[in-house]
PDB file of N, CA and C in Angstrom:
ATOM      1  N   UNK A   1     144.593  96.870-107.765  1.00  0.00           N
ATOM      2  CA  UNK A   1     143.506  97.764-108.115  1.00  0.00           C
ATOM      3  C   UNK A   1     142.385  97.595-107.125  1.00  0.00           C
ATOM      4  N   UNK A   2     141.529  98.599-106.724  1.00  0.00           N
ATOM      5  CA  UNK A   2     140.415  98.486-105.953  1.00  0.00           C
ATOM      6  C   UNK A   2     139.454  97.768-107.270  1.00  0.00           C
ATOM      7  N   UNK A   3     138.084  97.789-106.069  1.00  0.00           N
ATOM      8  CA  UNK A   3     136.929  97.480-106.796  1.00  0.00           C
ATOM      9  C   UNK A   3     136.162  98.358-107.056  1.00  0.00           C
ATOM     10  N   UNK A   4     135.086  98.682-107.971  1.00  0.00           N
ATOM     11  CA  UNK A   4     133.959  99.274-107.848  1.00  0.00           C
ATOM     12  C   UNK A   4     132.786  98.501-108.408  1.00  0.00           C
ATOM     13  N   UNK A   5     131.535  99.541-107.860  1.00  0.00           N
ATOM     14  CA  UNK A   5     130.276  98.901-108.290  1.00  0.00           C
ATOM     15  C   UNK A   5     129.882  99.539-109.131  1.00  0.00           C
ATOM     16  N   UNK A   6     129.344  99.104-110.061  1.00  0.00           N
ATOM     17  CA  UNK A   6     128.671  99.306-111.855  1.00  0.00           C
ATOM     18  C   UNK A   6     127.076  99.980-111.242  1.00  0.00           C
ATOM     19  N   UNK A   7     126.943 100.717-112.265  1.00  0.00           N
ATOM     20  CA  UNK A   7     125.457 100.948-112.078  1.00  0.00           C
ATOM     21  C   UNK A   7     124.464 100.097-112.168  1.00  0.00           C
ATOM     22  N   UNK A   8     125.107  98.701-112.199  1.00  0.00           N
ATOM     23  CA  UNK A   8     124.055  97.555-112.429  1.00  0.00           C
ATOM     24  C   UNK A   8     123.472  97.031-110.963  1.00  0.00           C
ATOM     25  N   UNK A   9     124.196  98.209-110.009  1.00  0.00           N
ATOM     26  CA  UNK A   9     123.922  97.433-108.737  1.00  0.00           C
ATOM     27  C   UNK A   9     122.267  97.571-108.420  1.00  0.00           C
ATOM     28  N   UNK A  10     121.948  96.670-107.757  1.00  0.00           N
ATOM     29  CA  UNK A  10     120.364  96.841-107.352  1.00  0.00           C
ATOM     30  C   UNK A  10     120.071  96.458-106.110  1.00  0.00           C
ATOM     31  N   UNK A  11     121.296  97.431-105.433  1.00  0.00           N
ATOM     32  CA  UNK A  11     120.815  97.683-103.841  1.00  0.00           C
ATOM     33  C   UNK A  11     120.730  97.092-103.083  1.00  0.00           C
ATOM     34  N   UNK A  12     121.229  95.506-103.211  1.00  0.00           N
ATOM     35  CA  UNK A  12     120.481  94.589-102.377  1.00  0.00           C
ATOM     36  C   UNK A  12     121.479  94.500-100.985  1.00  0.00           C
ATOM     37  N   UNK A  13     122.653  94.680-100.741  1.00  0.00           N
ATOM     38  CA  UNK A  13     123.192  94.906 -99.914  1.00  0.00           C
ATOM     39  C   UNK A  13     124.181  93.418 -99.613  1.00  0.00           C
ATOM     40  N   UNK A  14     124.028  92.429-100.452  1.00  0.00           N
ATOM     41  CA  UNK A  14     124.987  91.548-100.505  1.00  0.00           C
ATOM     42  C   UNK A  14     126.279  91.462 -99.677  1.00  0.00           C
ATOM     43  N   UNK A  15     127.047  92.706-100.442  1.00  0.00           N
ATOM     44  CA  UNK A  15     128.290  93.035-100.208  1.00  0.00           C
ATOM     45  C   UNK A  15     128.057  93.776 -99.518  1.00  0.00           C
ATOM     46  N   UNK A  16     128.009  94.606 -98.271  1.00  0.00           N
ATOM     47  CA  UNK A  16     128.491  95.628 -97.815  1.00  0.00           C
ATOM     48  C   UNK A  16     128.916  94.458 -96.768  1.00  0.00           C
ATOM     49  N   UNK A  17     128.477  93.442 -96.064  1.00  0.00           N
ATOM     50  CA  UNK A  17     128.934  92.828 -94.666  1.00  0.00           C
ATOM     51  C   UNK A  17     130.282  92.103 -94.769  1.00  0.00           C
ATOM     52  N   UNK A  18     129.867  91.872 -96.127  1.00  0.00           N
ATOM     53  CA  UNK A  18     131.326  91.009 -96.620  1.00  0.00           C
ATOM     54  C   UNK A  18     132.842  91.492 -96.528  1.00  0.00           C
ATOM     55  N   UNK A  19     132.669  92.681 -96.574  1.00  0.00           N
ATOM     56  CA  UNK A  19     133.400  93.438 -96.971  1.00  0.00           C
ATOM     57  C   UNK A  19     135.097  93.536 -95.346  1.00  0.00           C
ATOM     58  N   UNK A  20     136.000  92.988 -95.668  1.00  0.00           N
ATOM     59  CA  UNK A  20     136.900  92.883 -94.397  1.00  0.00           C
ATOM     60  C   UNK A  20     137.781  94.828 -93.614  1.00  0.00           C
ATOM     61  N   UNK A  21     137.833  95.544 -94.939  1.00  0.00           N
ATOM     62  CA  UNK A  21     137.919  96.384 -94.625  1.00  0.00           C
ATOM     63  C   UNK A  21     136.901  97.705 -94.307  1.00  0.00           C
ATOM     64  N   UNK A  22     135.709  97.425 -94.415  1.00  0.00           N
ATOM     65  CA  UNK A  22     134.429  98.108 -94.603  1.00  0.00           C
ATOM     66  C   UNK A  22     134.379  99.297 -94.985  1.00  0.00           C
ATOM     67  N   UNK A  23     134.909  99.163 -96.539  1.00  0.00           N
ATOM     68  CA  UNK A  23     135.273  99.974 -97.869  1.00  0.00           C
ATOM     69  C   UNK A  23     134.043 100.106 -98.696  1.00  0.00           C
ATOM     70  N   UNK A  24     132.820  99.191 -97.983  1.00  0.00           N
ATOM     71  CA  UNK A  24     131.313  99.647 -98.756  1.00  0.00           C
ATOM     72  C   UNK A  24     130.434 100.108 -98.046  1.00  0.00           C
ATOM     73  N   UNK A  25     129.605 101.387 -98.677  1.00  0.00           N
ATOM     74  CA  UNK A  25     128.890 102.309 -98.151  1.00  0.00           C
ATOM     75  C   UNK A  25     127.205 102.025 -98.759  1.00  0.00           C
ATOM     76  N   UNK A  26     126.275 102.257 -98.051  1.00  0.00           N
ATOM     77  CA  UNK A  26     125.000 102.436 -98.785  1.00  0.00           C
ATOM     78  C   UNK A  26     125.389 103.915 -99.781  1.00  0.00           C
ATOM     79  N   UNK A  27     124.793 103.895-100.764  1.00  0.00           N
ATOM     80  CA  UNK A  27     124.309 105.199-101.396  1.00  0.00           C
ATOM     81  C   UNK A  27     123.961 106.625-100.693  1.00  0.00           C
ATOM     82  N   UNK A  28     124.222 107.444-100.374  1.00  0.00           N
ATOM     83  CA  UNK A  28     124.145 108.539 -99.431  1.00  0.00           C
ATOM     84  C   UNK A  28     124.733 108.771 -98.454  1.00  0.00           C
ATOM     85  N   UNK A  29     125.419 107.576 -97.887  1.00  0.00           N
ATOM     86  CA  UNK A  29     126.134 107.386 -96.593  1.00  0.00           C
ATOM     87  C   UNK A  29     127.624 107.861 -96.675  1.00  0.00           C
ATOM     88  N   UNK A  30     127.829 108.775 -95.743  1.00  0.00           N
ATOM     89  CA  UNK A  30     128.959 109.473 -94.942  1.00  0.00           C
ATOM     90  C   UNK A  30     129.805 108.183 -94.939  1.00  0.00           C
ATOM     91  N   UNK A  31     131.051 108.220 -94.938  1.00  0.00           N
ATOM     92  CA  UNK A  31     131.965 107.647 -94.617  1.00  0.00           C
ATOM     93  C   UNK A  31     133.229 107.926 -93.597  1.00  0.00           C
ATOM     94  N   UNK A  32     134.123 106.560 -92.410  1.00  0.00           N
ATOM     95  CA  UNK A  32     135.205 107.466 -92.501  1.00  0.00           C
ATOM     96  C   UNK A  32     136.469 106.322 -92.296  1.00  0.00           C
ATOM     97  N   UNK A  33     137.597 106.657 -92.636  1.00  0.00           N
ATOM     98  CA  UNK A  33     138.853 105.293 -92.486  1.00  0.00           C
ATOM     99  C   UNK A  33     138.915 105.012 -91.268  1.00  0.00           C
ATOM    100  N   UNK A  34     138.041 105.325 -89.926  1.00  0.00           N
ATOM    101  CA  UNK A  34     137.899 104.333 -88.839  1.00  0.00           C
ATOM    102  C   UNK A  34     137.376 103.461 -89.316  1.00  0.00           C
ATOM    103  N   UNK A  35     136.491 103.555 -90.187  1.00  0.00           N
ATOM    104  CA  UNK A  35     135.047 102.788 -89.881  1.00  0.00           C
ATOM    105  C   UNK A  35     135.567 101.280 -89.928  1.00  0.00           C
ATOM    106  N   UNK A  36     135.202 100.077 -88.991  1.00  0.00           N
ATOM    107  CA  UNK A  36     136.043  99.089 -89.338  1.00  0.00           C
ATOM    108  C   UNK A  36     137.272  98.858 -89.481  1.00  0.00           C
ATOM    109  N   UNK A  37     137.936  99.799 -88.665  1.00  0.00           N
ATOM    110  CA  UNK A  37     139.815  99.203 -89.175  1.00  0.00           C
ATOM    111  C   UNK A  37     140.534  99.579 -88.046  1.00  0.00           C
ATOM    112  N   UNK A  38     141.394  99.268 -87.804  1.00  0.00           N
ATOM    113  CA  UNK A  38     141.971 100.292 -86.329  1.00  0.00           C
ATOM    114  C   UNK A  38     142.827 101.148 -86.329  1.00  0.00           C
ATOM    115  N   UNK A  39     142.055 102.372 -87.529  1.00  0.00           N
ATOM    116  CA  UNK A  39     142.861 103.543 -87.825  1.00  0.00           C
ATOM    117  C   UNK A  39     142.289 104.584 -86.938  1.00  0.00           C
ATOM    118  N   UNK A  40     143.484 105.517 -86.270  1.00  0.00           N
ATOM    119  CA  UNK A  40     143.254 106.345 -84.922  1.00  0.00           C
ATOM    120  C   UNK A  40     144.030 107.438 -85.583  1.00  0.00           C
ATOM    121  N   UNK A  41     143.459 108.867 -85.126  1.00  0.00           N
ATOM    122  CA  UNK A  41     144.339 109.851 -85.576  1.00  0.00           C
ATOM    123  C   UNK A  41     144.268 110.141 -86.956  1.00  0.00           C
ATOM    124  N   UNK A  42     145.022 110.817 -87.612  1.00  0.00           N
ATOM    125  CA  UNK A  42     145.542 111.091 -88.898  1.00  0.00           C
ATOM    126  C   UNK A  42     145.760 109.713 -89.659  1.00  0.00           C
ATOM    127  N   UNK A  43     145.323 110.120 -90.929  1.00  0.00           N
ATOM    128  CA  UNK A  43     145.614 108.957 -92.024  1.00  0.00           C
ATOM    129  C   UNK A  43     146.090 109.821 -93.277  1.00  0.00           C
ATOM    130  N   UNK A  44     146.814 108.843 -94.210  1.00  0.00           N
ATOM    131  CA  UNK A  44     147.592 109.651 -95.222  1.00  0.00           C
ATOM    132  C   UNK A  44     146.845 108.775 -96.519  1.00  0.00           C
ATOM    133  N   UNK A  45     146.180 109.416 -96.823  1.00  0.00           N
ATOM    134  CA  UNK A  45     145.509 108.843 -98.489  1.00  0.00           C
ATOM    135  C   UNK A  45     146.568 108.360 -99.317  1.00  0.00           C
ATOM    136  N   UNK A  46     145.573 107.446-100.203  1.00  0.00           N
ATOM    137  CA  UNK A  46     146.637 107.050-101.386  1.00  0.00           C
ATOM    138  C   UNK A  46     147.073 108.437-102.128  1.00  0.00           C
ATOM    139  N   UNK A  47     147.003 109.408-102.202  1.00  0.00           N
ATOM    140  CA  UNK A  47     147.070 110.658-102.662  1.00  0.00           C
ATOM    141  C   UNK A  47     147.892 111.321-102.223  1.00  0.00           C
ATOM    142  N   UNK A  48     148.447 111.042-100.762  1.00  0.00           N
ATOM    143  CA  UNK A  48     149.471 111.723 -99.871  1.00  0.00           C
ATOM    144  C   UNK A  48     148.824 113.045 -98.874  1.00  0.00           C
ATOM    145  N   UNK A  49     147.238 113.011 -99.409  1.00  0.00           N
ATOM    146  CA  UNK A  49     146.927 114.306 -98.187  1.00  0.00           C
ATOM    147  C   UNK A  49     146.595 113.201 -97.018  1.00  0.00           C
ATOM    148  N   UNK A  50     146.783 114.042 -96.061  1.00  0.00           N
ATOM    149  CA  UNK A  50     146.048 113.369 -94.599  1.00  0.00           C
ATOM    150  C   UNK A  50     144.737 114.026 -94.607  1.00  0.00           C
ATOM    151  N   UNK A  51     144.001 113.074 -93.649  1.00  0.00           N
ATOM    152  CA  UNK A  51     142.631 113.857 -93.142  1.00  0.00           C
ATOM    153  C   UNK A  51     142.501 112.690 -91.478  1.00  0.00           C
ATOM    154  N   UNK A  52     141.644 113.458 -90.288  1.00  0.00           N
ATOM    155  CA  UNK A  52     141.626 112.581 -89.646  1.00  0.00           C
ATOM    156  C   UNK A  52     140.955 111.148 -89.732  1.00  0.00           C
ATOM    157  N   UNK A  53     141.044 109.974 -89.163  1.00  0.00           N
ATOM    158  CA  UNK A  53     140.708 109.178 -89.355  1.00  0.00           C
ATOM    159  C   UNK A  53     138.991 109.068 -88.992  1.00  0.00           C
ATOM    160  N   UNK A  54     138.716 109.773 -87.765  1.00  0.00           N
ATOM    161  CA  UNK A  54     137.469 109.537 -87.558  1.00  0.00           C
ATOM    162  C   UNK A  54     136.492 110.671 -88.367  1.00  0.00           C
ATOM    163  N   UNK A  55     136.788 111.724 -89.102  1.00  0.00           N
ATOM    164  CA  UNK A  55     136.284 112.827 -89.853  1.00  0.00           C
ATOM    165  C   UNK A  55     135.250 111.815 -91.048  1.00  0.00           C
ATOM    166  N   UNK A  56     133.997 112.491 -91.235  1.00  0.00           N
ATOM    167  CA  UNK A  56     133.103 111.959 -91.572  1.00  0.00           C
ATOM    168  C   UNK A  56     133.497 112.418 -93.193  1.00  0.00           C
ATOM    169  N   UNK A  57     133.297 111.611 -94.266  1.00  0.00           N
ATOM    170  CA  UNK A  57     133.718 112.146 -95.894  1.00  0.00           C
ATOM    171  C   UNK A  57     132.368 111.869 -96.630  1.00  0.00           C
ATOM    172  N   UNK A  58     132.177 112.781 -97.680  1.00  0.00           N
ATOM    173  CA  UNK A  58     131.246 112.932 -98.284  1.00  0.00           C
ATOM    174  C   UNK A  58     131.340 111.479 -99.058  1.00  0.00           C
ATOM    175  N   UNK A  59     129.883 110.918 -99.583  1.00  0.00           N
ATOM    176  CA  UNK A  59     129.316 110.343 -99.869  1.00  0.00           C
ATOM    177  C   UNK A  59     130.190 109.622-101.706  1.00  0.00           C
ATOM    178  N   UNK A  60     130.171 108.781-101.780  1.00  0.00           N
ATOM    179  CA  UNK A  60     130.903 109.293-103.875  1.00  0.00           C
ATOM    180  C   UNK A  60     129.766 108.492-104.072  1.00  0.00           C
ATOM    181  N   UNK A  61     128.543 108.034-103.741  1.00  0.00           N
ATOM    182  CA  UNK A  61     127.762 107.556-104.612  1.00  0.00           C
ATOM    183  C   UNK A  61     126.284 107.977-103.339  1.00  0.00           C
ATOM    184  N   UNK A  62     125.268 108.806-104.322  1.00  0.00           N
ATOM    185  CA  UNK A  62     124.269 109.345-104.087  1.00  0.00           C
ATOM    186  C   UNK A  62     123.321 108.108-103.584  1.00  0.00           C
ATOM    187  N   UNK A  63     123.063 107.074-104.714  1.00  0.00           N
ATOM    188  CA  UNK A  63     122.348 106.496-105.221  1.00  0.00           C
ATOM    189  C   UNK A  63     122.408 105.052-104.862  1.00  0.00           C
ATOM    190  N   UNK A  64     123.703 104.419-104.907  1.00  0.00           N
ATOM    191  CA  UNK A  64     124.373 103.381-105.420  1.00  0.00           C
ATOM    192  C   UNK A  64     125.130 103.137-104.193  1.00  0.00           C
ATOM    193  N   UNK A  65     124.950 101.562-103.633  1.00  0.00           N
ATOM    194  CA  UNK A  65     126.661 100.803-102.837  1.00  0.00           C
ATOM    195  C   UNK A  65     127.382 101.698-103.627  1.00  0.00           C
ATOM    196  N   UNK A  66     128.596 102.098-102.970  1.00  0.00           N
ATOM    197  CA  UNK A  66     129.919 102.760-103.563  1.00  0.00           C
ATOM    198  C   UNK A  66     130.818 101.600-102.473  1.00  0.00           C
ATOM    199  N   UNK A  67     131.869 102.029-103.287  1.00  0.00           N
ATOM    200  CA  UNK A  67     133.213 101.116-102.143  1.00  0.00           C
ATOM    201  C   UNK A  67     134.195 102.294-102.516  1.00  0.00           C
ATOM    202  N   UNK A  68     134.887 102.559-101.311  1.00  0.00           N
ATOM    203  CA  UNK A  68     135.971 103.615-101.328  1.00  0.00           C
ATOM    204  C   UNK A  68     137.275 102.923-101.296  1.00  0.00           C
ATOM    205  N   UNK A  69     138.171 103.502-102.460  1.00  0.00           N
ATOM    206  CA  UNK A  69     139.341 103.024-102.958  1.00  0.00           C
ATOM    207  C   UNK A  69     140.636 103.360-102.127  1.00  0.00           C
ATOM    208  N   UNK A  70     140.539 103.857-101.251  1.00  0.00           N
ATOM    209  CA  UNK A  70     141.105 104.406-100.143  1.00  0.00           C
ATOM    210  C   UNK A  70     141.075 103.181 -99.581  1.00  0.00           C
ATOM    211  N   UNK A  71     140.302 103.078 -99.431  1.00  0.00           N
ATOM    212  CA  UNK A  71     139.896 101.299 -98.109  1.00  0.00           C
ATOM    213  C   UNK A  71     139.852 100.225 -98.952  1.00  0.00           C
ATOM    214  N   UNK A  72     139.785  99.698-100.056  1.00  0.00           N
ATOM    215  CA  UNK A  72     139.346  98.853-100.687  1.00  0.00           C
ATOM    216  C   UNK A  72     140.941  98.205-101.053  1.00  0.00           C
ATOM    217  N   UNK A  73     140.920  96.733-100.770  1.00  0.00           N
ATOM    218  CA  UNK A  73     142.300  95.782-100.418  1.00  0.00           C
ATOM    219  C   UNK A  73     141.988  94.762-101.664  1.00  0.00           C
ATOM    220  N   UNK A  74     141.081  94.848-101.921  1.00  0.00           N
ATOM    221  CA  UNK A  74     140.544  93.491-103.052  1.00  0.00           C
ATOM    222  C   UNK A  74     140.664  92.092-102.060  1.00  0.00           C
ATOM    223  N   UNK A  75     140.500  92.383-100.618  1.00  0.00           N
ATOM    224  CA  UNK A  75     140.865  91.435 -99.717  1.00  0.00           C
ATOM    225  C   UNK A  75     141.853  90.431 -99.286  1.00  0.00           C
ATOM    226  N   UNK A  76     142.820  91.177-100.093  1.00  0.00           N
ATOM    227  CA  UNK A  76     144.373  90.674 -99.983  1.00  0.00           C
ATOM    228  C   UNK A  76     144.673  90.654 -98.535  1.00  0.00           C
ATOM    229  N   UNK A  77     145.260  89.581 -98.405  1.00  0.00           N
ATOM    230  CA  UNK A  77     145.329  89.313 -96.939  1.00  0.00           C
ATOM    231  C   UNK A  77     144.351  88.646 -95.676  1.00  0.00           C
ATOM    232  N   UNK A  78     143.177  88.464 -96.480  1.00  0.00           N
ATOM    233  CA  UNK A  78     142.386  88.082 -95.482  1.00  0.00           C
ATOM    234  C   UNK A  78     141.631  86.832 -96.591  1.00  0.00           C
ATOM    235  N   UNK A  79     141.344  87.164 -97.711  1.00  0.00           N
ATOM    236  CA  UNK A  79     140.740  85.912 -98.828  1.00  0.00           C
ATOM    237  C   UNK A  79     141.663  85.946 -99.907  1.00  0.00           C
ATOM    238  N   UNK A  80     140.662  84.887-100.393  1.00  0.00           N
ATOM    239  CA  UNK A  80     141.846  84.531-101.823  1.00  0.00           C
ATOM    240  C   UNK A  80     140.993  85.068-103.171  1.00  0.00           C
ATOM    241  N   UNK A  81     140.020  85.742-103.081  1.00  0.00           N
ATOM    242  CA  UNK A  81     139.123  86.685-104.054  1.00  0.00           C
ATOM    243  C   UNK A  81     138.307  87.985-103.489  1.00  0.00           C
ATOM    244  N   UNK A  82     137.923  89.096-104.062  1.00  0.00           N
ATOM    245  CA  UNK A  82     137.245  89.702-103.670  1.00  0.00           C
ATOM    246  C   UNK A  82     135.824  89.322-103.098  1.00  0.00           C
ATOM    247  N   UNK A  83     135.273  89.804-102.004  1.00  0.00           N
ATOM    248  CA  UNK A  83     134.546  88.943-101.244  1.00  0.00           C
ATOM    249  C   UNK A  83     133.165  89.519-101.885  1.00  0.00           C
ATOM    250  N   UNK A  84     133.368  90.997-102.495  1.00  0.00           N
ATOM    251  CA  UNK A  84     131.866  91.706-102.356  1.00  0.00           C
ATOM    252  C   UNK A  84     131.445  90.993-104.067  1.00  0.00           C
ATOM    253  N   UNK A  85     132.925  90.316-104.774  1.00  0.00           N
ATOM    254  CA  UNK A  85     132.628  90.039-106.128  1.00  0.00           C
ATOM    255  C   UNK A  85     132.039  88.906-106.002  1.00  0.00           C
ATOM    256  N   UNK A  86     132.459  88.209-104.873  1.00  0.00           N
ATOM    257  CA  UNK A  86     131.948  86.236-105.009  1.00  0.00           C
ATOM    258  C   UNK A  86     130.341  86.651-104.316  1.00  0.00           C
ATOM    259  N   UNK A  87     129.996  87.038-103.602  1.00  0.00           N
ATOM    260  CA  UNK A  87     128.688  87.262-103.210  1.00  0.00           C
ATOM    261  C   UNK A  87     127.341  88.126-104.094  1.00  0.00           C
ATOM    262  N   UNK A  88     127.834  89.183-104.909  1.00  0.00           N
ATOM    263  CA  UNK A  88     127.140  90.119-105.845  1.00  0.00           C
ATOM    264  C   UNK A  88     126.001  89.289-106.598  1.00  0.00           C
ATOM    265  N   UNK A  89     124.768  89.218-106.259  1.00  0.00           N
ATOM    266  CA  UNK A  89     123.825  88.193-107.524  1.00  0.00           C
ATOM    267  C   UNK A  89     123.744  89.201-108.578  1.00  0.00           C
ATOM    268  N   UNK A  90     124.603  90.684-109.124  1.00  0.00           N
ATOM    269  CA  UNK A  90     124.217  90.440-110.445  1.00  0.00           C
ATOM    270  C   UNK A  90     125.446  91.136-111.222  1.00  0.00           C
ATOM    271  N   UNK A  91     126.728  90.412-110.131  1.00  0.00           N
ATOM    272  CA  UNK A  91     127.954  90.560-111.074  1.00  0.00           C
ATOM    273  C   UNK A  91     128.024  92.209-111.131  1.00  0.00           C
ATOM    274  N   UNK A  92     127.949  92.871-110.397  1.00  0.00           N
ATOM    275  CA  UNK A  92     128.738  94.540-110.461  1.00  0.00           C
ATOM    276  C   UNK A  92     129.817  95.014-109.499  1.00  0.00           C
ATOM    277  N   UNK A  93     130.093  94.251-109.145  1.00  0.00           N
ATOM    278  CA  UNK A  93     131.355  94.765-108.237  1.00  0.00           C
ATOM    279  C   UNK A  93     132.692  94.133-109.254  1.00  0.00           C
ATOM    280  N   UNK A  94     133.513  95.027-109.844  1.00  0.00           N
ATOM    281  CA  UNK A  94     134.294  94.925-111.160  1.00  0.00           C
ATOM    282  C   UNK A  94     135.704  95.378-110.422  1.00  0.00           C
ATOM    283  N   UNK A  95     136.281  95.143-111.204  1.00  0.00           N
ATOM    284  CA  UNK A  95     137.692  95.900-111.404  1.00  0.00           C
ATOM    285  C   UNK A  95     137.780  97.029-111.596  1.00  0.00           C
ATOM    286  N   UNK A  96     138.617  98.013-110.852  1.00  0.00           N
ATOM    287  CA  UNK A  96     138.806  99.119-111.242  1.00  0.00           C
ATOM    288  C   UNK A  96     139.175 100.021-111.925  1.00  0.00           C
ATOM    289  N   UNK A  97     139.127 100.026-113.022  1.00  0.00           N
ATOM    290  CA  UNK A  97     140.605 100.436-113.997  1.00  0.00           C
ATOM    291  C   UNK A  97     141.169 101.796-113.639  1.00  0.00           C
ATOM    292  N   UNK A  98     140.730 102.304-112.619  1.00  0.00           N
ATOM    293  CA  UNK A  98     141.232 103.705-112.484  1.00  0.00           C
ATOM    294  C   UNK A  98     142.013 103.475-111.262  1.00  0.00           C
ATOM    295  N   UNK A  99     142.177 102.789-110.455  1.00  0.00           N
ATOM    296  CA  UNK A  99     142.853 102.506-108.941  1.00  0.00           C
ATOM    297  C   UNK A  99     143.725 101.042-109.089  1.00  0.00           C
ATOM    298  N   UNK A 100     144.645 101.364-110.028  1.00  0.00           N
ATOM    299  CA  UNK A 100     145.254  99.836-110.417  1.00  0.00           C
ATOM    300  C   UNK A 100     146.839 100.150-109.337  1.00  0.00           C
ATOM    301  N   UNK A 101     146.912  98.703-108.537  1.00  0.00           N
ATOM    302  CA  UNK A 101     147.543  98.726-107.316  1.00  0.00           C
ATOM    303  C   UNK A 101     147.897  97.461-107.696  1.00  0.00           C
ATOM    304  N   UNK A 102     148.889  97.437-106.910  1.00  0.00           N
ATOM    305  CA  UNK A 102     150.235  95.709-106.589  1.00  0.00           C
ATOM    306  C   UNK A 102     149.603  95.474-105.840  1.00  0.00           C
ATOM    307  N   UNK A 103     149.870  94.020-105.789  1.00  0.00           N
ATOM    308  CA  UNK A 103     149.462  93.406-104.380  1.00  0.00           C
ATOM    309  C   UNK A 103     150.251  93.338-103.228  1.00  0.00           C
ATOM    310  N   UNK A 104     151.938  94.479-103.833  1.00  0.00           N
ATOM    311  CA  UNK A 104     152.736  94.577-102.509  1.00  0.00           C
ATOM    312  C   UNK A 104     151.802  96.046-101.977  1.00  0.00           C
ATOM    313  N   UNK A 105     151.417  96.848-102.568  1.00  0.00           N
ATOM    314  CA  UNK A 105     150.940  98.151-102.120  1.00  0.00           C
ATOM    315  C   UNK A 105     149.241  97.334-101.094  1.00  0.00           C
ATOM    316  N   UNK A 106     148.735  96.911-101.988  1.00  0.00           N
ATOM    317  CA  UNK A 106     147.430  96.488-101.573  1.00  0.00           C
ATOM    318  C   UNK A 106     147.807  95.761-100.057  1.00  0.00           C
ATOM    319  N   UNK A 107     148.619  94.724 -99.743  1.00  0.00           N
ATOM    320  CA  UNK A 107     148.835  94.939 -98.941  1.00  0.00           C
ATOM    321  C   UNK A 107     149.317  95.451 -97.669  1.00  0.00           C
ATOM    322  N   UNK A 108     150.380  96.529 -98.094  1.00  0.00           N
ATOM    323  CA  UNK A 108     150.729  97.368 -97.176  1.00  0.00           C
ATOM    324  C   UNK A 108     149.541  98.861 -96.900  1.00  0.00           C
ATOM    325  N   UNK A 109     148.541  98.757 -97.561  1.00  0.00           N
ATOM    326  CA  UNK A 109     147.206  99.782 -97.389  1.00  0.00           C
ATOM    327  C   UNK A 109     146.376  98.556 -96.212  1.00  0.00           C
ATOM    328  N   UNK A 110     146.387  97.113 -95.565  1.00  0.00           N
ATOM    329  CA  UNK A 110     145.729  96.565 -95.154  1.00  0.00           C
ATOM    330  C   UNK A 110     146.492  96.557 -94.006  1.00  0.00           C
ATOM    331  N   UNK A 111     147.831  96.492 -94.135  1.00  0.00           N
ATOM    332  CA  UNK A 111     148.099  96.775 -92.907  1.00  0.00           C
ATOM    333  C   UNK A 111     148.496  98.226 -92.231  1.00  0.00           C
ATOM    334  N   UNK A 112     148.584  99.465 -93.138  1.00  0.00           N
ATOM    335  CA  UNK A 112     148.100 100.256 -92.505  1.00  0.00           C
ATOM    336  C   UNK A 112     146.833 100.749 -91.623  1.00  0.00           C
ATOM    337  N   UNK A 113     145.629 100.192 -92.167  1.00  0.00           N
ATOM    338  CA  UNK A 113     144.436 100.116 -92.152  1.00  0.00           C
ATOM    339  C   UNK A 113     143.950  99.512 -90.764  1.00  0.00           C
ATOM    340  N   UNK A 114     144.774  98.204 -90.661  1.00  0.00           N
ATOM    341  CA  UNK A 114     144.738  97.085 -89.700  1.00  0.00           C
ATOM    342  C   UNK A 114     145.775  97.014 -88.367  1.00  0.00           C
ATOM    343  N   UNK A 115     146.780  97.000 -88.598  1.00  0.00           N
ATOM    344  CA  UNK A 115     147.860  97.653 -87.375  1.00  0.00           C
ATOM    345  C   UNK A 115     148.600  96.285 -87.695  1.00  0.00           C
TER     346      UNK A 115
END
């Protein structure tokens, strides 16, 4: 499963550096599956559409750190916990219950991601 952040977040920016696949966004901020990974060309969503890799994607949180579930590994492969969860001072970076993933998938999204 990915992660997300609760509305309890309070901005402080903890997690976004932590982050190995750089699956966290400020609040308003454009995103894209280059960002941080060494994805070139076309990418195929967990969804099965493609979009290019460097194409800029709308925002999913106005307001709020968001982490995109597309990118988000729970850091399988690189730690032994989620990194943005061990750093968070007020505990909102959660489980996802809507993006529930293996850790054989989770890692084969890191090494797509990664080469």
């Amino acid at each position: 499963m990915a992660i997300k952040i609760t509305e309890e977040c309070i901005n402080c920016g903890a997690c976004e550096p932590e982050c190995p696949n750089n699956a966290i966004y400020e609040g308003g901020a454009e995103w894209r599956f280059s960002d941080g990974t060494a994805v070139k060309g076309s990418f195929k969503k967990l969804d099965g559409t493609e979009v290019e890799g460097d194409a800029a994607q709308p925002p999913l949180s106005m307001d709020l750190y968001y982490i995109v579930p597309d990118k988000c590994t729970e850091c399988k492969g690189f730690h032994d916990e989620p990194q943005c969860a061990a750093v968070c001072p007020v505990d909102c970076c959660v489980d996802d219950e809507t993006h529930r993933e293996t850790e054989e998938v989770l890692l084969g999204k890191k090494a797509h991601m990664h080469g």
